[in-house]
N, C-alpha and C. Protein backbone atom coordinates (compact mmCIF):
# COMPACT_ATOMS: atom_id res chain seq x y z
N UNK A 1 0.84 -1.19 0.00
CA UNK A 1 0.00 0.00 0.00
C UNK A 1 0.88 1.25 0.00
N UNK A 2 0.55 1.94 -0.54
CA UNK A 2 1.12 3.47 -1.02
C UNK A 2 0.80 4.46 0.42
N UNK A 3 1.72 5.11 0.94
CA UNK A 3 1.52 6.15 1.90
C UNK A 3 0.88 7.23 1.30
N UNK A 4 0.17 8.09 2.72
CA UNK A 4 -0.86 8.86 2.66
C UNK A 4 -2.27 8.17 2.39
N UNK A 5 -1.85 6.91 3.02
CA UNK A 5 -3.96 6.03 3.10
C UNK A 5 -4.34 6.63 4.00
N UNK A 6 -5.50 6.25 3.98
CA UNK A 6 -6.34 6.71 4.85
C UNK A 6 -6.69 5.55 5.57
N UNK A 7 -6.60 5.64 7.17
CA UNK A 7 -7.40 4.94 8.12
C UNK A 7 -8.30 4.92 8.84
N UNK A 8 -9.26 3.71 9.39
CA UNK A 8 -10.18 4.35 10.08
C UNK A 8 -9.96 3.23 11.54
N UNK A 9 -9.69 4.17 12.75
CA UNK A 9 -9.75 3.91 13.67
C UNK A 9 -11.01 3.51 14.61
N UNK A 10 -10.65 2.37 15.00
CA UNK A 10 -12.34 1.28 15.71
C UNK A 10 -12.27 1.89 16.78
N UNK A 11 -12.18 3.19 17.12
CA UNK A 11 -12.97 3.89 18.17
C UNK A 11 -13.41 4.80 18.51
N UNK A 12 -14.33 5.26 19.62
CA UNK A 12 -15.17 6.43 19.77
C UNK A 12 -14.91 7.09 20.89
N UNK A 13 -13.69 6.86 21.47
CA UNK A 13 -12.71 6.97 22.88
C UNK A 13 -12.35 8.23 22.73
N UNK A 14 -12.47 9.67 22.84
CA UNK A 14 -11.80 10.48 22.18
C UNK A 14 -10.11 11.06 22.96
N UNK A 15 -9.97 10.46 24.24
CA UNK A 15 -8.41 10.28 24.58
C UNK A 15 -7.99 9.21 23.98
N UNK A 16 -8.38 8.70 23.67
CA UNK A 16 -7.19 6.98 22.71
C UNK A 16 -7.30 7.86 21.45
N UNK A 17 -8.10 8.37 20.75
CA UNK A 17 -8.13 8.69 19.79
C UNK A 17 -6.51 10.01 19.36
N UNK A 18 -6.58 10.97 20.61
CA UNK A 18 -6.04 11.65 20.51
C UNK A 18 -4.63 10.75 20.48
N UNK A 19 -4.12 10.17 21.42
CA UNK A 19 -3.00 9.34 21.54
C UNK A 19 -2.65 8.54 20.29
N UNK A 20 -3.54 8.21 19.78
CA UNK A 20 -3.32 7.21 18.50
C UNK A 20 -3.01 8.37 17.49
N UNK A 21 -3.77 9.31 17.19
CA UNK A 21 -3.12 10.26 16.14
C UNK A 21 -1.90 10.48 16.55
N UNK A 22 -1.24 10.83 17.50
CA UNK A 22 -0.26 11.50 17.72
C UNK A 22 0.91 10.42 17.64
N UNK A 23 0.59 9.41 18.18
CA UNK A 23 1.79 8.08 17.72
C UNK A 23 2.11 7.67 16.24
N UNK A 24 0.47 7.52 15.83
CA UNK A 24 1.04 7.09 14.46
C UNK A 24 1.20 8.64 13.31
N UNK A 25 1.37 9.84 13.52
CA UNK A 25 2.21 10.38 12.57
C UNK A 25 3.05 10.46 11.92
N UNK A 26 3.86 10.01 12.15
CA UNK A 26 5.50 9.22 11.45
C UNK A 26 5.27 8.86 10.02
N UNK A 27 3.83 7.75 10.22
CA UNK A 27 3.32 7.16 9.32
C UNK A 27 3.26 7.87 7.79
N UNK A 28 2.38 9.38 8.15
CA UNK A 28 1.62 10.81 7.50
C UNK A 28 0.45 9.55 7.01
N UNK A 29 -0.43 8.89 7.65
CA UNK A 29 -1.37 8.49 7.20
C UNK A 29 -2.53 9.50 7.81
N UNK A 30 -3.64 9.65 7.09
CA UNK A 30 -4.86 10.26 7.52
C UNK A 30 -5.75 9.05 8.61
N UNK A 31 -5.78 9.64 10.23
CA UNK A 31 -6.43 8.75 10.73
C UNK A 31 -7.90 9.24 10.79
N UNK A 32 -9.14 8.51 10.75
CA UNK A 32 -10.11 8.95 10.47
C UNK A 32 -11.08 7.94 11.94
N UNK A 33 -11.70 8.81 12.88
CA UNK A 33 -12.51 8.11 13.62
C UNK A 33 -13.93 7.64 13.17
N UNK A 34 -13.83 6.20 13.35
CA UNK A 34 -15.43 5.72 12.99
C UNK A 34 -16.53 6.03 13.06
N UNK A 35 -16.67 7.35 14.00
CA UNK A 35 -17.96 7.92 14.03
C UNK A 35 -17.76 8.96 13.04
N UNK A 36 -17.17 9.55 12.33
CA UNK A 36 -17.29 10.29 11.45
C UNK A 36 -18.14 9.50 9.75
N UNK A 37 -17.49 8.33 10.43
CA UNK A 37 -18.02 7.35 9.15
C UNK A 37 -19.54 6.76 9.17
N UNK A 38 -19.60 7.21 10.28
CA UNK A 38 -20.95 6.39 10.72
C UNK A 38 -21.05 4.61 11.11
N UNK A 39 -20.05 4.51 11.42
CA UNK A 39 -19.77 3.04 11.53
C UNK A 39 -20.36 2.79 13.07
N UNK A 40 -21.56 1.75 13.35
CA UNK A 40 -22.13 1.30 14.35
C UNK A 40 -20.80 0.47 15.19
N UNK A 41 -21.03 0.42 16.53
CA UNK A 41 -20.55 0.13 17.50
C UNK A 41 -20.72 -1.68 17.83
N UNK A 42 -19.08 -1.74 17.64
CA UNK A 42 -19.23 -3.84 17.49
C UNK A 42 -19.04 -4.30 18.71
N UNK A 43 -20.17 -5.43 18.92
CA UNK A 43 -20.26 -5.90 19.74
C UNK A 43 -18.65 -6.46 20.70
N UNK A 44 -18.69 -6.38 21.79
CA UNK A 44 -17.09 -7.07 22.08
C UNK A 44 -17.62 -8.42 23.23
N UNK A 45 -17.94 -9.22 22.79
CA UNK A 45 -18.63 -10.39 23.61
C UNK A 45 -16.77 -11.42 24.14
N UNK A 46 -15.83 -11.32 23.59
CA UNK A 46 -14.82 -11.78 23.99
C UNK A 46 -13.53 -11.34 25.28
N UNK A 47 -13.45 -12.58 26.02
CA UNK A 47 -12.88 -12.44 27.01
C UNK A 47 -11.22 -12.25 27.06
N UNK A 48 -10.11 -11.73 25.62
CA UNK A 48 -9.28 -11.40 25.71
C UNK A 48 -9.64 -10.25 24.90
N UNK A 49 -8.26 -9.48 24.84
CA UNK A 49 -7.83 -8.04 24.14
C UNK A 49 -7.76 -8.07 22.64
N UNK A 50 -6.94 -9.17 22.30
CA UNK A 50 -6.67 -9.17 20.73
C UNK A 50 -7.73 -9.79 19.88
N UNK A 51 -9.35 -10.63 21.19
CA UNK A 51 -10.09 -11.04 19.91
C UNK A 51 -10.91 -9.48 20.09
N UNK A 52 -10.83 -9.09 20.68
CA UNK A 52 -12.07 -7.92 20.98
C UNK A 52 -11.39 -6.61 19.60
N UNK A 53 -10.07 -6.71 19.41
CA UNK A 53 -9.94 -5.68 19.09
C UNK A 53 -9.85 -6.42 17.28
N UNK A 54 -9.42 -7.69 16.97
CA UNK A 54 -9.68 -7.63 16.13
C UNK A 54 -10.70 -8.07 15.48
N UNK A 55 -12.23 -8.19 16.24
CA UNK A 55 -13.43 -7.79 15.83
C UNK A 55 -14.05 -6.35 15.83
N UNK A 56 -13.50 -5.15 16.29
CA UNK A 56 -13.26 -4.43 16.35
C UNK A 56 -12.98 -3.60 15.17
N UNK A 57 -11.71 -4.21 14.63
CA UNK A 57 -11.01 -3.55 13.76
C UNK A 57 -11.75 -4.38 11.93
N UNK A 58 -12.36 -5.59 12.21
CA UNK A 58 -12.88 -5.72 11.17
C UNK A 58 -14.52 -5.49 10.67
N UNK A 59 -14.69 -4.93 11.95
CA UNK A 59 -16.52 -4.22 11.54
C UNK A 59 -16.08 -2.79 11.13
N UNK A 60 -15.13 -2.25 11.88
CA UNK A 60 -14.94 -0.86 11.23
C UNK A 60 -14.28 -0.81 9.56
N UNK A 61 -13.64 -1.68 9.22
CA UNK A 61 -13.14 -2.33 7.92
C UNK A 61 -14.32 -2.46 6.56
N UNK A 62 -14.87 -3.56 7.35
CA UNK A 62 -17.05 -3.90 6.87
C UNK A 62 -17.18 -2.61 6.53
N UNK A 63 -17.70 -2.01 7.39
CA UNK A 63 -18.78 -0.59 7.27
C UNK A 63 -17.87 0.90 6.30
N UNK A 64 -16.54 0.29 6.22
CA UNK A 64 -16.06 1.61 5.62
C UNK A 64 -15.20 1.06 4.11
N UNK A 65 -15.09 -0.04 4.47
CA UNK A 65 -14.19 -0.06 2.90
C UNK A 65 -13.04 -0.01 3.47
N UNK A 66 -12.07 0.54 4.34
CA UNK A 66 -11.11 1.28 4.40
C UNK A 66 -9.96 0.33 5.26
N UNK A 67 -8.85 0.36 5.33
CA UNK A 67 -8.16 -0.62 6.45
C UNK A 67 -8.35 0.64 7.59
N UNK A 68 -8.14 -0.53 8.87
CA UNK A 68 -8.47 -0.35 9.77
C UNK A 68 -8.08 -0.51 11.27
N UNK A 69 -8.15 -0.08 12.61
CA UNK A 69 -7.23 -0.16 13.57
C UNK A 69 -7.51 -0.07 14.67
N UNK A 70 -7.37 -1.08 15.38
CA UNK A 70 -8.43 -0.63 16.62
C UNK A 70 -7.26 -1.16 17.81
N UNK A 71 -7.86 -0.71 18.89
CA UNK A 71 -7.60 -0.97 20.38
C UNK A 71 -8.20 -1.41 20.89
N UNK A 72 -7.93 -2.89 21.78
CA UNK A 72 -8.44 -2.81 23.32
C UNK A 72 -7.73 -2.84 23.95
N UNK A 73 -7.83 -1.98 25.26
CA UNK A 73 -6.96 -1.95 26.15
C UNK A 73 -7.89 -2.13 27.64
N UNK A 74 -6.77 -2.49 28.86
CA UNK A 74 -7.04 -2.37 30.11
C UNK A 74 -6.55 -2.22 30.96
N UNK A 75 -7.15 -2.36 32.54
CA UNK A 75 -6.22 -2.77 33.61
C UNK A 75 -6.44 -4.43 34.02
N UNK A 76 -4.82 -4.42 34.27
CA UNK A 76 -4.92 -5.79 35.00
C UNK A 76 -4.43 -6.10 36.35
N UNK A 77 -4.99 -6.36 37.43
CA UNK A 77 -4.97 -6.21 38.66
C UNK A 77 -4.72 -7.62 39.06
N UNK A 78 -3.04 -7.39 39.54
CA UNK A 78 -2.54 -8.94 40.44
C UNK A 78 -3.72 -9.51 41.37
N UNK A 79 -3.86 -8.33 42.30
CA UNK A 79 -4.79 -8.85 43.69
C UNK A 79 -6.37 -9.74 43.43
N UNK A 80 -6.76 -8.90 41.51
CA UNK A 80 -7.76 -9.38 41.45
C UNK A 80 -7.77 -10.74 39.99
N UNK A 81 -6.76 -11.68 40.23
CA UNK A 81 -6.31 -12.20 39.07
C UNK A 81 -6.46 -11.92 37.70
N UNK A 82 -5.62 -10.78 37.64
CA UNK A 82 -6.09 -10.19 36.33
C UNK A 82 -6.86 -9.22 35.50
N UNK A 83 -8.17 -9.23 36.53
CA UNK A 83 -9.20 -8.33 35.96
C UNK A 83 -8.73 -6.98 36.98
N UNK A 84 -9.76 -5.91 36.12
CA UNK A 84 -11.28 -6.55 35.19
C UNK A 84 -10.85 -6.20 33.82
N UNK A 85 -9.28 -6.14 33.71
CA UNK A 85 -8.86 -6.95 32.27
C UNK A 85 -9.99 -6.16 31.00
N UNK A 86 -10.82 -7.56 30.21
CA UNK A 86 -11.51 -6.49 29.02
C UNK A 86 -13.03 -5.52 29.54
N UNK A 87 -13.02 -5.69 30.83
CA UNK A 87 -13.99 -5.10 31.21
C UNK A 87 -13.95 -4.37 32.18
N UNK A 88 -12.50 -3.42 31.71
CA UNK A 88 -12.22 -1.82 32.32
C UNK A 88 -12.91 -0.98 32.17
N UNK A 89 -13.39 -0.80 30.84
CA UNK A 89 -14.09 0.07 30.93
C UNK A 89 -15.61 0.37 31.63
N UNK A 90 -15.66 -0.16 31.92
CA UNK A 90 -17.25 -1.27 32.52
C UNK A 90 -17.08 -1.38 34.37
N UNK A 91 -15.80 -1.22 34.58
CA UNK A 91 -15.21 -1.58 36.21
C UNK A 91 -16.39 -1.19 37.06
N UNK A 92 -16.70 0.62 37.03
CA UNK A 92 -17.91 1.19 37.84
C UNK A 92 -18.86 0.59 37.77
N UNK A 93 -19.46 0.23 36.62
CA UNK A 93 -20.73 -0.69 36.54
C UNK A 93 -21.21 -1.82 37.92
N UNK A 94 -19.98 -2.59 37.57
CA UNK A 94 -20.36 -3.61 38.44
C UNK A 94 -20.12 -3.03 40.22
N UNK A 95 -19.91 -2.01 40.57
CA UNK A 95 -20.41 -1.75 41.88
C UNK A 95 -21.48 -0.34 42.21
N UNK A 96 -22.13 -0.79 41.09
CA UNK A 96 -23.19 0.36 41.31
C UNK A 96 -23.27 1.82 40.67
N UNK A 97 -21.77 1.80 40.38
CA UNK A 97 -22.23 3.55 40.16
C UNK A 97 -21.98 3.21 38.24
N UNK A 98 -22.55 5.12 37.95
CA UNK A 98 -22.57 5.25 36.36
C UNK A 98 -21.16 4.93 35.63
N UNK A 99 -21.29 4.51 34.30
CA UNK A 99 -19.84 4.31 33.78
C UNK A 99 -19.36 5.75 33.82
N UNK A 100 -17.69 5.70 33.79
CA UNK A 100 -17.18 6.57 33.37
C UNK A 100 -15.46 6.71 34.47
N UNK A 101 -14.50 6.88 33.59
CA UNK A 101 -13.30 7.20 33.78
C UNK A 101 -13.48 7.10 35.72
N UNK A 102 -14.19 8.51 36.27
CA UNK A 102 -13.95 8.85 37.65
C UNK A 102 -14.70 8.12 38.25
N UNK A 103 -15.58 7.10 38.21
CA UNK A 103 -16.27 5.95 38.41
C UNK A 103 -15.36 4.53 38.71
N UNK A 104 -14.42 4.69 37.60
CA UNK A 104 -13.88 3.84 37.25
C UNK A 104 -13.00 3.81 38.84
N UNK A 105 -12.42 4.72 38.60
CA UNK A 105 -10.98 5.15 39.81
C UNK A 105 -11.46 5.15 41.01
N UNK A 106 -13.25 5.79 41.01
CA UNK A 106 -12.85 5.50 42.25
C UNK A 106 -13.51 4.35 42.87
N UNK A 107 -14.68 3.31 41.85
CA UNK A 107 -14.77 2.05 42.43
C UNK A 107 -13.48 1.08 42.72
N UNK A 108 -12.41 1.31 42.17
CA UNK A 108 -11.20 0.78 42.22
C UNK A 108 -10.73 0.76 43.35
N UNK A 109 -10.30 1.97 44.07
CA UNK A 109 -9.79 2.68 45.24
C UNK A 109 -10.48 2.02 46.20
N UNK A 110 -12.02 2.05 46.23
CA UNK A 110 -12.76 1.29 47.49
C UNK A 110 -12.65 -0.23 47.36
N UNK A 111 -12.26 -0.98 46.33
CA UNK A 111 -12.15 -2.00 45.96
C UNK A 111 -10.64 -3.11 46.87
N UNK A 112 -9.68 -1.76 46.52
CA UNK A 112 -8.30 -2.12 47.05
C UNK A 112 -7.88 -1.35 48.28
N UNK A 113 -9.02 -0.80 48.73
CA UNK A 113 -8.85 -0.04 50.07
C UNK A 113 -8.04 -0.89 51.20
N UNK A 114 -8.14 -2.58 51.19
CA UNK A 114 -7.49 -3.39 52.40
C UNK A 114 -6.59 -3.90 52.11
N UNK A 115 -5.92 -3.91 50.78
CA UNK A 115 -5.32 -5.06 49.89
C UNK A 115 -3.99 -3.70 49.71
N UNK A 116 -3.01 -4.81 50.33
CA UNK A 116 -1.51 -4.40 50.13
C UNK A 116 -1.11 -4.64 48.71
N UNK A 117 -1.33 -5.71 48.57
CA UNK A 117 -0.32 -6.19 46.83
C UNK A 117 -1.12 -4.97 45.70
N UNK A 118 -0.53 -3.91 45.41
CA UNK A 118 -1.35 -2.88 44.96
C UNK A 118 -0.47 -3.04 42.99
N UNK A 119 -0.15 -4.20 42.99
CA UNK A 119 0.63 -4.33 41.63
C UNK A 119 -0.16 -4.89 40.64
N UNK A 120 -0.39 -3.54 39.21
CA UNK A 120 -1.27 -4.06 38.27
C UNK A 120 -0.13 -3.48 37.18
N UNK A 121 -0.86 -3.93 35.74
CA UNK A 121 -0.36 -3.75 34.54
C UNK A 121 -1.53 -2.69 33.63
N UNK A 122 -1.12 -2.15 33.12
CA UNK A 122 -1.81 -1.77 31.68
C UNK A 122 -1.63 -2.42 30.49
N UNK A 123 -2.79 -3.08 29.83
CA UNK A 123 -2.21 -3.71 29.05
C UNK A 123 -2.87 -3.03 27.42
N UNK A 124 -2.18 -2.84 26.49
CA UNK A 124 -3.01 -2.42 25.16
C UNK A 124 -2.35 -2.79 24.29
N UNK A 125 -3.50 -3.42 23.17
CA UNK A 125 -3.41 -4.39 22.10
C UNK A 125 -3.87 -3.54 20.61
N UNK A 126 -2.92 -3.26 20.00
CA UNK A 126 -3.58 -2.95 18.85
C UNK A 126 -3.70 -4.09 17.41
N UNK A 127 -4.49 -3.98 16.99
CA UNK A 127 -4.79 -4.92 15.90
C UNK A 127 -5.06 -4.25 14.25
N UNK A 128 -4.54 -4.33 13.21
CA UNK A 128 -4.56 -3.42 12.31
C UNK A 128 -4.91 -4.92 10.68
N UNK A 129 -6.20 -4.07 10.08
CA UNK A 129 -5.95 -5.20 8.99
C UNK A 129 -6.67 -4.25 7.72
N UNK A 130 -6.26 -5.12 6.29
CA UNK A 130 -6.21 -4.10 5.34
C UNK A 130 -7.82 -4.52 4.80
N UNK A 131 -8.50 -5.10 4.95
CA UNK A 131 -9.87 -5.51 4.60
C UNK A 131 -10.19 -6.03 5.64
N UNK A 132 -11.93 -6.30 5.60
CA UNK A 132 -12.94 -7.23 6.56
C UNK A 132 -11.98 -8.72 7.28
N UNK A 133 -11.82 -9.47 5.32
CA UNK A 133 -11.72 -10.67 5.90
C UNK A 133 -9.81 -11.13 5.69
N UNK A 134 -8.77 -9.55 6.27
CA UNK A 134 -7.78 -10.21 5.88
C UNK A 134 -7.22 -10.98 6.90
N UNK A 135 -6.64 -11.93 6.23
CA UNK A 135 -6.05 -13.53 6.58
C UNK A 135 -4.69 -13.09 7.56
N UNK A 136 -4.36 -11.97 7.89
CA UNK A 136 -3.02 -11.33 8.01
C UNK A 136 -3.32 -10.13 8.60
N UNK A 137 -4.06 -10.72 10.13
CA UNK A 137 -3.84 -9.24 10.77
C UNK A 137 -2.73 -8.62 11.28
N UNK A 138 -2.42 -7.85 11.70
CA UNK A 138 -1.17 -7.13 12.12
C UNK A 138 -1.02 -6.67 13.93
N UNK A 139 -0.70 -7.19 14.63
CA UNK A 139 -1.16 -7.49 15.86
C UNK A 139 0.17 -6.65 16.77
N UNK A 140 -0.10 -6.19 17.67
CA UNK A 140 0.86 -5.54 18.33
C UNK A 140 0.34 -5.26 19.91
N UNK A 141 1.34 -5.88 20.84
CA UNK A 141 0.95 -5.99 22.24
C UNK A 141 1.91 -4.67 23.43
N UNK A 142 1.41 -3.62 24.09
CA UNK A 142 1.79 -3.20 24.61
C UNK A 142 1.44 -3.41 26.04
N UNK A 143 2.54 -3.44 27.43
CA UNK A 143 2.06 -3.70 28.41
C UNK A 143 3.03 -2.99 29.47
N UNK A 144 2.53 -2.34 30.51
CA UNK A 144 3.53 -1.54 31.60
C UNK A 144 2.91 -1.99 33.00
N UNK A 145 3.84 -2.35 33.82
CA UNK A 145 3.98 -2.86 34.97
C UNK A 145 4.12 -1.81 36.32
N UNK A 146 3.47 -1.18 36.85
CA UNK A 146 3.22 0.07 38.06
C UNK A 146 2.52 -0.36 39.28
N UNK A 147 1.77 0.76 40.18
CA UNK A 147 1.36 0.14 41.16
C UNK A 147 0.04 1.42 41.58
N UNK A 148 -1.00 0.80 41.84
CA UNK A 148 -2.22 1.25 42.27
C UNK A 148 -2.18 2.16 43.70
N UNK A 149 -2.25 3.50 43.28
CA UNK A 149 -2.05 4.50 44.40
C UNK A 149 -3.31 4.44 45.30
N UNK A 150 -2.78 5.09 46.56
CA UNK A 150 -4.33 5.16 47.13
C UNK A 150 -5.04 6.14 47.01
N UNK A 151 -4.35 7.09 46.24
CA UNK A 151 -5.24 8.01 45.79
C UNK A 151 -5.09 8.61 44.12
N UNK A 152 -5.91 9.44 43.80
CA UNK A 152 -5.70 10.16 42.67
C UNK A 152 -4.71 10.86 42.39
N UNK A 153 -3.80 10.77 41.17
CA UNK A 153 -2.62 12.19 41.38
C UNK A 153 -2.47 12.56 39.94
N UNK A 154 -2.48 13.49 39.72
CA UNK A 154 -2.49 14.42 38.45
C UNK A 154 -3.39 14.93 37.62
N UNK A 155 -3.80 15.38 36.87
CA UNK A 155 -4.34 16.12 36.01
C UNK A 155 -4.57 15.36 34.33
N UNK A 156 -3.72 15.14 33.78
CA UNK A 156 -3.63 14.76 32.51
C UNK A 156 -4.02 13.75 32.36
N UNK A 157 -3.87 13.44 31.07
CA UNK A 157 -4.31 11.41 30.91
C UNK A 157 -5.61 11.11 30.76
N UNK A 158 -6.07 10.13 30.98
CA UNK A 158 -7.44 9.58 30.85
C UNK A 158 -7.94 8.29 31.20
N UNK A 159 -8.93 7.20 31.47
CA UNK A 159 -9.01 6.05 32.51
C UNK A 159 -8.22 6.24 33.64
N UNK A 160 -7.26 5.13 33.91
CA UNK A 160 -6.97 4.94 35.32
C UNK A 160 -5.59 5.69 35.32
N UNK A 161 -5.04 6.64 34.74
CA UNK A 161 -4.34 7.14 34.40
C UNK A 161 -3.04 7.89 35.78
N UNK A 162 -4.41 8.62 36.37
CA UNK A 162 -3.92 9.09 38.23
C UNK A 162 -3.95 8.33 39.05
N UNK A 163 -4.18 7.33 39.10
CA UNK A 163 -3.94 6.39 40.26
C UNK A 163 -2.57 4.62 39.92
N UNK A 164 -2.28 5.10 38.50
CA UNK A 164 -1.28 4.06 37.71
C UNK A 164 0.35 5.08 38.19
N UNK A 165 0.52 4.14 39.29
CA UNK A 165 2.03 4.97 39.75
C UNK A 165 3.28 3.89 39.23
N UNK A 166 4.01 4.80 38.18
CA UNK A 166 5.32 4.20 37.52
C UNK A 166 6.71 4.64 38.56
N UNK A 167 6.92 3.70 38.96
CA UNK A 167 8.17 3.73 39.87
C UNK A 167 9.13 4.06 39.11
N UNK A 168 9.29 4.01 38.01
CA UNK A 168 10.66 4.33 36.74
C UNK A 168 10.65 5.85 36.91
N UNK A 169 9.51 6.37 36.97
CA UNK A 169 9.28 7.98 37.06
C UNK A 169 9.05 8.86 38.01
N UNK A 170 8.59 7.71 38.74
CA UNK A 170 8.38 8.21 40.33
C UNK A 170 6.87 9.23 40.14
N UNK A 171 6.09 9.05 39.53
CA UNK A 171 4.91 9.41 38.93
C UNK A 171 3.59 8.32 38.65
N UNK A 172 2.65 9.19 38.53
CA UNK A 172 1.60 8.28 37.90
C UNK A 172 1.52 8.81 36.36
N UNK A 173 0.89 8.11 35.33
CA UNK A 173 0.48 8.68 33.94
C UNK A 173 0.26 10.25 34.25
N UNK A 174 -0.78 10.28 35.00
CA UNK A 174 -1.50 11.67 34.77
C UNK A 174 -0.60 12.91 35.07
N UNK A 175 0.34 12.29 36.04
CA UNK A 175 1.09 13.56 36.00
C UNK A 175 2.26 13.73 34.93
N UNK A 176 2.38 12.34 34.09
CA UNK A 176 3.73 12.89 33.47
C UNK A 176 3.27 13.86 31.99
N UNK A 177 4.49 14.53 31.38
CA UNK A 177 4.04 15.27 30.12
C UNK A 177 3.88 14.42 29.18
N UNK A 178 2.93 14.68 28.31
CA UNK A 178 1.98 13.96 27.16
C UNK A 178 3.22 13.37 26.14
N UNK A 179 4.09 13.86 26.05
CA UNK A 179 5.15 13.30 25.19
C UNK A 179 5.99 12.38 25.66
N UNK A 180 6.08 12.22 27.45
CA UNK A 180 6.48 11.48 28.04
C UNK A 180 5.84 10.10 28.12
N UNK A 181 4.46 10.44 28.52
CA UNK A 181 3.67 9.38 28.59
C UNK A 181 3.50 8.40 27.24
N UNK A 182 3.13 9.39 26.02
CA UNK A 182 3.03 8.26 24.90
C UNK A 182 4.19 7.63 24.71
N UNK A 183 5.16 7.75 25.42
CA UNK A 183 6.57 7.31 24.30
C UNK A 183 7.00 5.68 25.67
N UNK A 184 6.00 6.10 26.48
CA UNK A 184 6.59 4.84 27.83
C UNK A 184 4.74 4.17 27.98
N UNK A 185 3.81 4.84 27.70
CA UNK A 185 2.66 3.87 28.18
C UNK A 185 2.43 2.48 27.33
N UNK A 186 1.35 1.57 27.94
CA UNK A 186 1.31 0.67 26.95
C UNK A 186 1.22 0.68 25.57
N UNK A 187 0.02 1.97 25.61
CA UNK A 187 -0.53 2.07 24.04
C UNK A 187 0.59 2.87 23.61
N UNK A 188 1.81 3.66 24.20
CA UNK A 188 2.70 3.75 23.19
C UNK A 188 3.77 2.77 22.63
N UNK A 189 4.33 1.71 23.19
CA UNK A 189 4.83 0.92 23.36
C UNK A 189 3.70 0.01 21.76
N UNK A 190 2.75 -0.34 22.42
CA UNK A 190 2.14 -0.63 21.40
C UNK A 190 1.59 -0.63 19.72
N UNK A 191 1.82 1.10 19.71
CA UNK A 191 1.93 1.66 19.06
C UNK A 191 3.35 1.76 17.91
N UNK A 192 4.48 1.74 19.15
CA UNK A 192 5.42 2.05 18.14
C UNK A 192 6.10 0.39 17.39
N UNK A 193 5.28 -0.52 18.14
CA UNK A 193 5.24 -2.11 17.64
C UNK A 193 4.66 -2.16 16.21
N UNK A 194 3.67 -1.63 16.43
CA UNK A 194 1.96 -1.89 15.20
C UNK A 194 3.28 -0.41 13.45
N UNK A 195 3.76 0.35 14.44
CA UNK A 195 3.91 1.36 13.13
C UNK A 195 5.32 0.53 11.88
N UNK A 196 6.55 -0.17 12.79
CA UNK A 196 6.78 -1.32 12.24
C UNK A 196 6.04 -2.51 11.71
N UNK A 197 5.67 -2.58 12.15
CA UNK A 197 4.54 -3.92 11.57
C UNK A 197 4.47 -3.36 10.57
N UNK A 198 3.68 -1.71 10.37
CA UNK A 198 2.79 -1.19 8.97
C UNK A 198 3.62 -1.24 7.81
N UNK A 199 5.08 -0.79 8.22
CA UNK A 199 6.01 -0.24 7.54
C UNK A 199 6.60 -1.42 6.88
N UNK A 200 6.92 -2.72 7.57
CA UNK A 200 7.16 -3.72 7.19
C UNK A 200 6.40 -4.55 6.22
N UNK A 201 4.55 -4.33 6.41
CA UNK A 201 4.13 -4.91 5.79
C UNK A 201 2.64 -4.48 4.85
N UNK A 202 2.75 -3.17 5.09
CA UNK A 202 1.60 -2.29 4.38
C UNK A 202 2.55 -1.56 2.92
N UNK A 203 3.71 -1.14 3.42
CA UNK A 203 3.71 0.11 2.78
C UNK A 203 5.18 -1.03 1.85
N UNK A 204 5.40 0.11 0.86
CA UNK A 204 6.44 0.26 0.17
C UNK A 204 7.63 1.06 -0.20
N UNK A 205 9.00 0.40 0.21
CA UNK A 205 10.02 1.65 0.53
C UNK A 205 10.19 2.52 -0.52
């Protein structure tokens, strides 16, 4: 494939969104969010990252013609084997309160209020393919290893972002600078996996 395609990104996240433009520029591909396309919202009935995202990435594919790129990402919590993993975003739900980011953080917080082992991961998966049904998706795993604060700290970022404390930085996400963060979080890590992949196997030198 010839640079300057156009992509359409499998999400309606508008902080992943921002993060994903800004990683994959290198590329100079046009990233294009699925709601601009009108592309309906795919079901994610699967219990890992890479099938969710690459059903994900092939309904947005379906509905647009276009190759395509999606994310799932999460938290993964030692104390709680793993989860709630693909159903971070969803965390508040299950103790009552409305979805959403500060829901999220702070059903978390009351969650791990007694629990010492405060060691989780971020994990984000991007999945990239050039049609619906290609045979050859392009798969890329990002993952960072920190520790669950007991409280909120910073400003910036987005999900669990202020309460994800990186001992490398002596910080959580939210407080570090935006150029810092994409170049060390999962989804950048992830990111700069998936833009090799493209380069290796989309494009032409």
């Amino acid at each position: 494939m010839a640079p300057l395609m156009k992509i359409v990104i499998a999400s309606n996240n508008q902080g992943k969104l921002r993060e994903l433009q800004a990683m994959f520029a290198p590329l100079h591909c046009t990233l294009v969010c699925q709601s601009e396309l009108a592309v309906p919202e795919c079901p994610e009935p699967h219990r890992t990252f890479v099938e969710n995202a690459l059903a994900k990435a092939r309904n947005a594919a379906q509905h647009t013609g276009l190759p395509a790129l999606a994310d799932d990402a999460g938290l993964c919590v030692d104390a709680f084997g793993g989860l709630p993993g693909v159903d971070t975003a969803y965390y508040a739900t299950q103790w009552g309160y409305p979805k959403g980011d500060d829901n999220n953080v702070l059903a978390l917080l009351e969650q791990m209020q007694s629990i010492a082992n405060r060691r989780a991961a971020l994990v984000s998966t991007l999945v990239a393919v050039r049609s619906p049904q290609d045979p050859e998706p392009l798969i890329a795993v990002g993952r960072v290893v920190g520790e669950i604060t007991r409280a909120p700290m910073g400003s910036k970022g987005f999900g669990f972002d202020p309460v994800m404390w990186m001992p490398q930085f002596g910080q959580t996400f939210a407080q570090l600078p935006e150029a810092v963060k994409n170049a060390n979080s999962h989804r950048g890590l992830a990111a700069t996996q998936m833009l090799a992949l493209m380069r290796a196997n989309w494009f032409t030198a």
